[in-house]
Protein backbone atom coordinates (compact mmCIF):
# COMPACT_ATOMS: atom_id res chain seq x y z
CA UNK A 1 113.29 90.87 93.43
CA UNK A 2 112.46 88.76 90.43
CA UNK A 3 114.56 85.79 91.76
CA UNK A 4 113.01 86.19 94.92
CA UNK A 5 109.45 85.66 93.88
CA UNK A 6 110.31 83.03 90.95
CA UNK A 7 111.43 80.98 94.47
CA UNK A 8 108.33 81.79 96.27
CA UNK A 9 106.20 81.25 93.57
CA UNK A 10 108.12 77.69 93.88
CA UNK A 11 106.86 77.22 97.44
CA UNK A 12 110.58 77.51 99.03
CA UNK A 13 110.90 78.23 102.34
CA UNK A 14 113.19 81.66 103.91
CA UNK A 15 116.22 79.08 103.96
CA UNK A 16 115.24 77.50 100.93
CA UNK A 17 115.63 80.75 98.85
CA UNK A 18 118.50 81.62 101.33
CA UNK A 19 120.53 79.04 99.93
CA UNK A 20 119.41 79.06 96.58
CA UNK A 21 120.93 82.77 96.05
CA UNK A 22 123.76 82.58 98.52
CA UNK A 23 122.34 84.92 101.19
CA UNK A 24 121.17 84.33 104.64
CA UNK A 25 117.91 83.29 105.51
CA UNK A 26 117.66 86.55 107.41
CA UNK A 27 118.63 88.13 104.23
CA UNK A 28 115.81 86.07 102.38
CA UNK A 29 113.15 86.78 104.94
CA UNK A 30 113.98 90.26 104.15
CA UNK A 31 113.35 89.87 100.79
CA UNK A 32 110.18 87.91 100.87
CA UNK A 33 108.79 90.55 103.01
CA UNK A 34 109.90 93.18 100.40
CA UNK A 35 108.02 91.44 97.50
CA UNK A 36 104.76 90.89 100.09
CA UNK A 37 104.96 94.60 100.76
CA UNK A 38 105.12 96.05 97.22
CA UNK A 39 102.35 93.29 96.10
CA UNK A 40 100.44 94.94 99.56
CA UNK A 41 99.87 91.50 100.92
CA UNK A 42 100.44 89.92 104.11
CA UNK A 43 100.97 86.13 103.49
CA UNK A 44 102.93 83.97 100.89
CA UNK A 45 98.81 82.72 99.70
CA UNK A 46 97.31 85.97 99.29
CA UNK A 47 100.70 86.77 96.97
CA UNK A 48 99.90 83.90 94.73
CA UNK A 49 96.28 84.71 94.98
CA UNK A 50 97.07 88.66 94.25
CA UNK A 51 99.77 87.29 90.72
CA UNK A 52 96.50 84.87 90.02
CA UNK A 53 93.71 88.09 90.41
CA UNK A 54 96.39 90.26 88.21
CA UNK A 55 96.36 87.25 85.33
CA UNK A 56 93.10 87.05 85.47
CA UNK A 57 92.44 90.84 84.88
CA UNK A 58 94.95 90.90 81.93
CA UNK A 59 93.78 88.21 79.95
């Protein structure tokens, strides 16, 4: 889960991260929609927005 949001946190597209870790981009949509879920976001912005909010409270 870690690698996955490292790449989206990189901007990479589902095939992108696919082929970064040797899956499928079906595979890596699967993923990505695994890290928006536990973050309770719908989008790839309102994750980065959500990591930013979190910083921002713990500093």
């Amino acid at each position: 889960m870690k690698q996955v949001l490292a790449l989206l946190l990189q901007g990479l597209s589902n095939k992108e991260i696919g082929a970064r870790l040797g899956i499928s981009r079906h595979t890596a949509r699967r993923h990505v929609s695994n890290v928006l879920e536990k973050y309770g976001v719908r989008y790839r912005t309102d994750l980065l927005a959500q990591l930013l909010k979190d910083a921002a409270r713990d500093t």
